[in-house]
C-alpha atoms as a PDB file:
ATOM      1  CA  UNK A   1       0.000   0.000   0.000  1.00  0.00           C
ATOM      2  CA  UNK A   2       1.394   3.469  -0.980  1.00  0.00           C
ATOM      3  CA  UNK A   3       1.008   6.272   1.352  1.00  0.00           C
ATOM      4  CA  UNK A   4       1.806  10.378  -0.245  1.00  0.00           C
ATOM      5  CA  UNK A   5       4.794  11.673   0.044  1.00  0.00           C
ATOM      6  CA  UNK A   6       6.307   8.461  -0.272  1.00  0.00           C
ATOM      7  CA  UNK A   7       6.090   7.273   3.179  1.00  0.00           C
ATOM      8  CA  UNK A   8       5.263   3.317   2.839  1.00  0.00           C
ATOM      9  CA  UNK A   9       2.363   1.303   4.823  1.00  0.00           C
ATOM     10  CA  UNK A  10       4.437  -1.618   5.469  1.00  0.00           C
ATOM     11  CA  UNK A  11       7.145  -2.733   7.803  1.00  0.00           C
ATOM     12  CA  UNK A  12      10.765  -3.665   6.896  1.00  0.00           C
ATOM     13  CA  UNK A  13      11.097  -6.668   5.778  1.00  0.00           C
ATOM     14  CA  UNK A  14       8.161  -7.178   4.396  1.00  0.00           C
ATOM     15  CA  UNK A  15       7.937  -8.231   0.673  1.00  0.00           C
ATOM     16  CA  UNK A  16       5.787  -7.019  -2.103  1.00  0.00           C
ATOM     17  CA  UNK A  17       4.888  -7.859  -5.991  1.00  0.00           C
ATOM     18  CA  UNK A  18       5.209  -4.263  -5.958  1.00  0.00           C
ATOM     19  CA  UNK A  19       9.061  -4.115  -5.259  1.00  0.00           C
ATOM     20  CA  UNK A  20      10.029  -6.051  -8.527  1.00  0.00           C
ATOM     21  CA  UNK A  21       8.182  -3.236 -10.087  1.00  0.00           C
ATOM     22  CA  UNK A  22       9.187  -0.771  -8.561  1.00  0.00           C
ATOM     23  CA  UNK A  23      12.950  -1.854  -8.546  1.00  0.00           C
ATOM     24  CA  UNK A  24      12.587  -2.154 -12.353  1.00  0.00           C
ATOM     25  CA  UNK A  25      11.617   1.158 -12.707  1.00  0.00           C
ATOM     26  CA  UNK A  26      14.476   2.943 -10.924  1.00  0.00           C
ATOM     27  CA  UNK A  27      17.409   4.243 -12.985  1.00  0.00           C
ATOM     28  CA  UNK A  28      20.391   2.098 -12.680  1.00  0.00           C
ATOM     29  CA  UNK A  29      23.049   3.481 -10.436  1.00  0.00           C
ATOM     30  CA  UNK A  30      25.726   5.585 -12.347  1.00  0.00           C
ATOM     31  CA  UNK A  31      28.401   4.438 -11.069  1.00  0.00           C
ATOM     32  CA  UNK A  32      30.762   6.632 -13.162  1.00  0.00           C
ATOM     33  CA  UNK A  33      29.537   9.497 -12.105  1.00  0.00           C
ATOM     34  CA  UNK A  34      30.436   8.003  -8.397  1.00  0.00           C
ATOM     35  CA  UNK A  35      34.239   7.064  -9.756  1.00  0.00           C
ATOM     36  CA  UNK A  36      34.780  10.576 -10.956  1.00  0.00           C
ATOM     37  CA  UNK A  37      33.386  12.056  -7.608  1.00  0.00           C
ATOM     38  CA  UNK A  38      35.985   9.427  -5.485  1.00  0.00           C
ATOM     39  CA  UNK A  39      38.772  10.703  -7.950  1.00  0.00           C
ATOM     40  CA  UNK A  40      38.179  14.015  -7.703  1.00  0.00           C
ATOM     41  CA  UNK A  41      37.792  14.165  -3.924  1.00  0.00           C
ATOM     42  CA  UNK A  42      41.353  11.863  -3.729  1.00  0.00           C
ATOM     43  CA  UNK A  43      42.862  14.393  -5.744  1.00  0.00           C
ATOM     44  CA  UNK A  44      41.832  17.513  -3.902  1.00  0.00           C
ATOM     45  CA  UNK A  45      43.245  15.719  -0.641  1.00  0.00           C
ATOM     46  CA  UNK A  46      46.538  15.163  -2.456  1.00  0.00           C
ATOM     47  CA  UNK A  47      46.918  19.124  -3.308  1.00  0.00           C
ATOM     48  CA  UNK A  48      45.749  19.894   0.072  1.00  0.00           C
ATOM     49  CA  UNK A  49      48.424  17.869   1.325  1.00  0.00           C
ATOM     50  CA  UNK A  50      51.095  19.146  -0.649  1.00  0.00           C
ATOM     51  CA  UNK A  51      50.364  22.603  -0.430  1.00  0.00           C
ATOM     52  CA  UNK A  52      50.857  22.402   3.280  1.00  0.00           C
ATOM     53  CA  UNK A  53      54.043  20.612   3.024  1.00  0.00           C
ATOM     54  CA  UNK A  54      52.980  16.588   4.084  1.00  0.00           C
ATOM     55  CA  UNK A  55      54.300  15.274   1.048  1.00  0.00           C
ATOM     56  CA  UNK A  56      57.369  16.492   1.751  1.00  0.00           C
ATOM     57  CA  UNK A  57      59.205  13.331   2.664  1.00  0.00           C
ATOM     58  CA  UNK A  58      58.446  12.339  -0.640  1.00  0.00           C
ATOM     59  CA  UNK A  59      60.618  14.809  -1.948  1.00  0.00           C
ATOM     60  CA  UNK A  60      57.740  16.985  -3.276  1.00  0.00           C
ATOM     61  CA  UNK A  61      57.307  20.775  -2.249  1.00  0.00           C
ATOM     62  CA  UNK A  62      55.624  23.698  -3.416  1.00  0.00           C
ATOM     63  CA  UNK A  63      58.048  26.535  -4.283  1.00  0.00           C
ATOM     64  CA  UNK A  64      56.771  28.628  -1.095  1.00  0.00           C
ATOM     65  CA  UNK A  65      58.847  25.955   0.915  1.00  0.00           C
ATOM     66  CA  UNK A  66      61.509  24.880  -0.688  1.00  0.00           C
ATOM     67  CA  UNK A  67      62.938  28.076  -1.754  1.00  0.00           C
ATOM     68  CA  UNK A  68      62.800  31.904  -0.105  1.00  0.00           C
ATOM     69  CA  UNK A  69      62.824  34.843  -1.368  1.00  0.00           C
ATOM     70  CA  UNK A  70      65.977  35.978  -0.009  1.00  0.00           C
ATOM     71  CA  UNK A  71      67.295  33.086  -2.430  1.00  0.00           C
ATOM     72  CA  UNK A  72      65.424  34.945  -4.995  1.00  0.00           C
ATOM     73  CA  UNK A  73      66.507  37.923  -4.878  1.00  0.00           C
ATOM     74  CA  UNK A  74      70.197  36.968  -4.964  1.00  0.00           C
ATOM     75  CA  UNK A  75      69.148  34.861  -8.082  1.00  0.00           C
ATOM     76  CA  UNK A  76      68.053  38.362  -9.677  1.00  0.00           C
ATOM     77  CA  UNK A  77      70.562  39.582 -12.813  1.00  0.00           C
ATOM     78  CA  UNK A  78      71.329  43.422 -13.055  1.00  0.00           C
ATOM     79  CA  UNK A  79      67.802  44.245 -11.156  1.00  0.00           C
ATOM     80  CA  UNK A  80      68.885  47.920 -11.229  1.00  0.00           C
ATOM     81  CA  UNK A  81      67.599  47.622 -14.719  1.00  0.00           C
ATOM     82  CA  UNK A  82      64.219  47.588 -14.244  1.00  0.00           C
ATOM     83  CA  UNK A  83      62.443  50.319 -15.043  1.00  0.00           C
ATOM     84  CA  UNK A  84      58.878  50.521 -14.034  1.00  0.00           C
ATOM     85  CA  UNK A  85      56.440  53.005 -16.232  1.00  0.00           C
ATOM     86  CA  UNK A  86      53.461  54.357 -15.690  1.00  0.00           C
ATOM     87  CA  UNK A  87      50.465  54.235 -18.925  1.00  0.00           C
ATOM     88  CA  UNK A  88      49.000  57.595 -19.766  1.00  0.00           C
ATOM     89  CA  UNK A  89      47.169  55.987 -22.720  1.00  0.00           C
ATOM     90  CA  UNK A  90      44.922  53.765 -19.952  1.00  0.00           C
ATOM     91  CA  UNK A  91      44.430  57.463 -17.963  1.00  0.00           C
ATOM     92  CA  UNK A  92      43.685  59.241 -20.981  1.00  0.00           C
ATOM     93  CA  UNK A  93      40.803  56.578 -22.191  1.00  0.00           C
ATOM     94  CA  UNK A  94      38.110  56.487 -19.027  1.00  0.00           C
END
């Protein structure tokens, strides 16, 4: 017996004809879609981790922790060179 708002009339366990029926009704589970949601979660937790440095033993870190910027700026040729300019044209055109 069906009640609305899908709330059932019988207790667990108890079989139907209906539940054949009703089972062969149901789209079948998409299980892809439930792959690419495992695979995307796995790899989100694997840039999490490496972004805050656990996969470090593995010899993997992001730049922020392996080098500093003191390293940087000793890696910097002639930076007296660099001129920085201001552009009228982007003033001049609202």
């Amino acid at each position: 017996m069906k009640l609305p708002f899908g709330v059932s009339g019988r207790s667990k366990g108890a079989s139907t004809p209906f539940d054949e029926e009703d089972a062969a009704q149901r789209p079948p589970p998409n299980r892809g879609l439930r792959a690419l949601l495992v695979v995307v979660l796995i790899a989100n937790l694997g840039y999490f981790a490496w972004t805050r440095g656990g996969l470090a033993v593995l010899g993997t870190k992001p730049a922020r922790l392996s080098e500093s910027d003191s390293r940087r700026v000793n890696q910097q040729v002639r930076p007296q060179m660099l001129k920085i300019l201001k552009d009228d044209s982007a003033a001049a055109n609202p």
